[in-house]
Protein backbone atom coordinates (compact mmCIF):
# COMPACT_ATOMS: atom_id res chain seq x y z
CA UNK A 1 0.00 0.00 0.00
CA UNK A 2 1.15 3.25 -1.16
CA UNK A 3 0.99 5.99 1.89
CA UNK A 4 -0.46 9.75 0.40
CA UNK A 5 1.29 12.73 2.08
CA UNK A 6 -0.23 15.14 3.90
CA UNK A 7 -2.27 17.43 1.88
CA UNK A 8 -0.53 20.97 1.46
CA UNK A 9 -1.70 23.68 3.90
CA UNK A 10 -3.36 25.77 1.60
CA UNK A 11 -5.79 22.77 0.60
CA UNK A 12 -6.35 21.82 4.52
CA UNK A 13 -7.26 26.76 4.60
CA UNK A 14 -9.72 26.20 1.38
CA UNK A 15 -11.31 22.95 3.07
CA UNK A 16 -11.77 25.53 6.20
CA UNK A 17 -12.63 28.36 4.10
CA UNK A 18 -16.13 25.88 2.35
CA UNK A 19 -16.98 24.96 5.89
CA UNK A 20 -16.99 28.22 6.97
CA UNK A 21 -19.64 29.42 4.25
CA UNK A 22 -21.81 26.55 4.88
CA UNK A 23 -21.67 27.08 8.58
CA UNK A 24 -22.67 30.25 8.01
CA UNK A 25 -25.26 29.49 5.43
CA UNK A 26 -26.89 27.51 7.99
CA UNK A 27 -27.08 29.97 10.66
CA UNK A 28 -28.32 32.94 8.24
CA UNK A 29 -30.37 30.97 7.45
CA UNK A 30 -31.70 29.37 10.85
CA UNK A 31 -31.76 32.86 11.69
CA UNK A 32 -34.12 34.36 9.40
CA UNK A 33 -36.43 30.92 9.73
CA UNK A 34 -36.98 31.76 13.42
CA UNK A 35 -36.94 35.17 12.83
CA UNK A 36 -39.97 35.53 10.21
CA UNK A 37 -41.72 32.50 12.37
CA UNK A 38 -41.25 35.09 15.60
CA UNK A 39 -42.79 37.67 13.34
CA UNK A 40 -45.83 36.10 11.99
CA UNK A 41 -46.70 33.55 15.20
CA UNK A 42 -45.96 36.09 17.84
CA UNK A 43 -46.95 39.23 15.82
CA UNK A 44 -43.51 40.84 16.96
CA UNK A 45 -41.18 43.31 15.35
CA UNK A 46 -38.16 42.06 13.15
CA UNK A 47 -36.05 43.12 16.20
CA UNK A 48 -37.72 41.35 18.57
CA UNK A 49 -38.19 38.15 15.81
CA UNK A 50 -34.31 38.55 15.69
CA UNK A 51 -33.45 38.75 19.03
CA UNK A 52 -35.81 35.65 19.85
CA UNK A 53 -34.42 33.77 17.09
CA UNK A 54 -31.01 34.34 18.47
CA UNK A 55 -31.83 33.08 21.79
CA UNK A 56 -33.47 29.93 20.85
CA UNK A 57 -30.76 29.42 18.24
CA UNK A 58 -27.85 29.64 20.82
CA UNK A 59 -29.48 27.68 23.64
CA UNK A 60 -30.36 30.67 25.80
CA UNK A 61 -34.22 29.81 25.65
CA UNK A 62 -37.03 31.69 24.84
CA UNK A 63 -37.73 35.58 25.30
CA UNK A 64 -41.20 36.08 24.13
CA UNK A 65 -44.57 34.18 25.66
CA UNK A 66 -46.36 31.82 23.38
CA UNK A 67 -49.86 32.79 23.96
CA UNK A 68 -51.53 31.00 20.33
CA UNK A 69 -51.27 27.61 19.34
CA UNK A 70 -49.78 28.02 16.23
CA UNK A 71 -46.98 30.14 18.46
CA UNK A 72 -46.22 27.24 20.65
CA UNK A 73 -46.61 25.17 17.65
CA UNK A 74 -43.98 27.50 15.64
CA UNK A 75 -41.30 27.76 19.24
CA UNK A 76 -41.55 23.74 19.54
CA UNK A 77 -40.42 22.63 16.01
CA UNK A 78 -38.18 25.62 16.33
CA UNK A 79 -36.22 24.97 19.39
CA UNK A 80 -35.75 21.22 18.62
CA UNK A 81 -34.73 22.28 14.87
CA UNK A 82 -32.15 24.48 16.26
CA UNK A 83 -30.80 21.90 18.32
CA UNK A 84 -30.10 20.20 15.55
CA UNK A 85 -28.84 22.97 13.11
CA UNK A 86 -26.65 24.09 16.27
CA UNK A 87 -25.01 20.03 15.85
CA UNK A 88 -24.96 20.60 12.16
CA UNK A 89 -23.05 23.66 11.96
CA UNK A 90 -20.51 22.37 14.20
CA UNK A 91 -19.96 19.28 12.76
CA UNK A 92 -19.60 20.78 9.75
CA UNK A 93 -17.14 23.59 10.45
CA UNK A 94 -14.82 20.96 12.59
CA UNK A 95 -14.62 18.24 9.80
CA UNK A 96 -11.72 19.61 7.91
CA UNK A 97 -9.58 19.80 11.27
CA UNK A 98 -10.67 16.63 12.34
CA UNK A 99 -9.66 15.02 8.55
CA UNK A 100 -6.38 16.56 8.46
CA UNK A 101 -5.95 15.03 11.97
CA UNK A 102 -6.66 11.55 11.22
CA UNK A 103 -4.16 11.75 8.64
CA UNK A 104 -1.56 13.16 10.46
CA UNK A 105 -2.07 10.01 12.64
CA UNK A 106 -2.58 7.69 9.74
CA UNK A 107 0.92 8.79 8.48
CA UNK A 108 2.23 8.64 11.83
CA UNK A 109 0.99 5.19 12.38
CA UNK A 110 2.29 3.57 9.14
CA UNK A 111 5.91 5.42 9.58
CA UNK A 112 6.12 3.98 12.79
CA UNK A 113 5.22 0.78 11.48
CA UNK A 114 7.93 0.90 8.92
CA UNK A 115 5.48 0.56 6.20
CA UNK A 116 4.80 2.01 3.19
C-alpha cells in the first residue's frame, strides 16, 4: 500500500474556508427561519423576531410568551430544529480539522510501522 502525504496547507485553509460558508449558510439561514416564524406567530417586530431567534438558536431559551397555538406550535419545532442545526453547523465547520488530523495520525501510524 502506497501511503499519500499530507495534503498541502493551503488545501487543509480552502477545506476551512467551504466549511466556513456553509456554517454560516446555515445559521443565516436558521436565523431568518426563526426570525420571520417570531414575526408572523408572535406578531412581533423584526427586532424582537431577531433577538428571539437568536436566543433559541444559541441555547439561551425563549424571550417572548407563546400565547396562540400556532406560536407554541412555531417555538416547539423551532427549538428542537435548532438543536439540531446548532449540531450541524458544528460538525460541519470541525470536519476539515478533524480530517487533516486523522491523517496526520494515519501517516504517523504507518511510519512507525515501517510501512509504506
Amino acid at each position: 500500500m502506497r501511503l499519500k502525504k499530507l495534503p498541502h496547507k493551503r488545501y487543509f485553509i480552502n477545506q476551512l474556508q467551504k466549511a466556513s460558508i456553509i456554517t454560516l449558510s446555515i445559521v443565516i439561514f436558521s436565523l431568518a427561519l426563526g426570525m420571520f416564524g417570531y414575526m408572523y406567530f408572535f406578531d412581533l417586530s423584526w427586532a424582537d423576531g431577531l433577538y428571539n431567534a437568536s436566543m433559541i438558536l444559541t441555547g439561551m431559551g425563549p424571550v417572548a410568551e407563546a400565547k396562540s397555538l400556532g406560536a407554541k406550535l412555531f417555538g416547539s419545532f423551532y427549538a428542537l430544529y435548532s438543536g439540531v442545526a446548532f449540531l450541524t453547523s458544528i460538525s460541519v465547520m470541525m470536519t476539515p480539522i478533524y480530517q487533516r488530523y486523522l491523517h496526520k495520525i494515519h501517516i504517523k501510524m504507518y511510519e512507525e510501522n515501517g510501512q509504506e
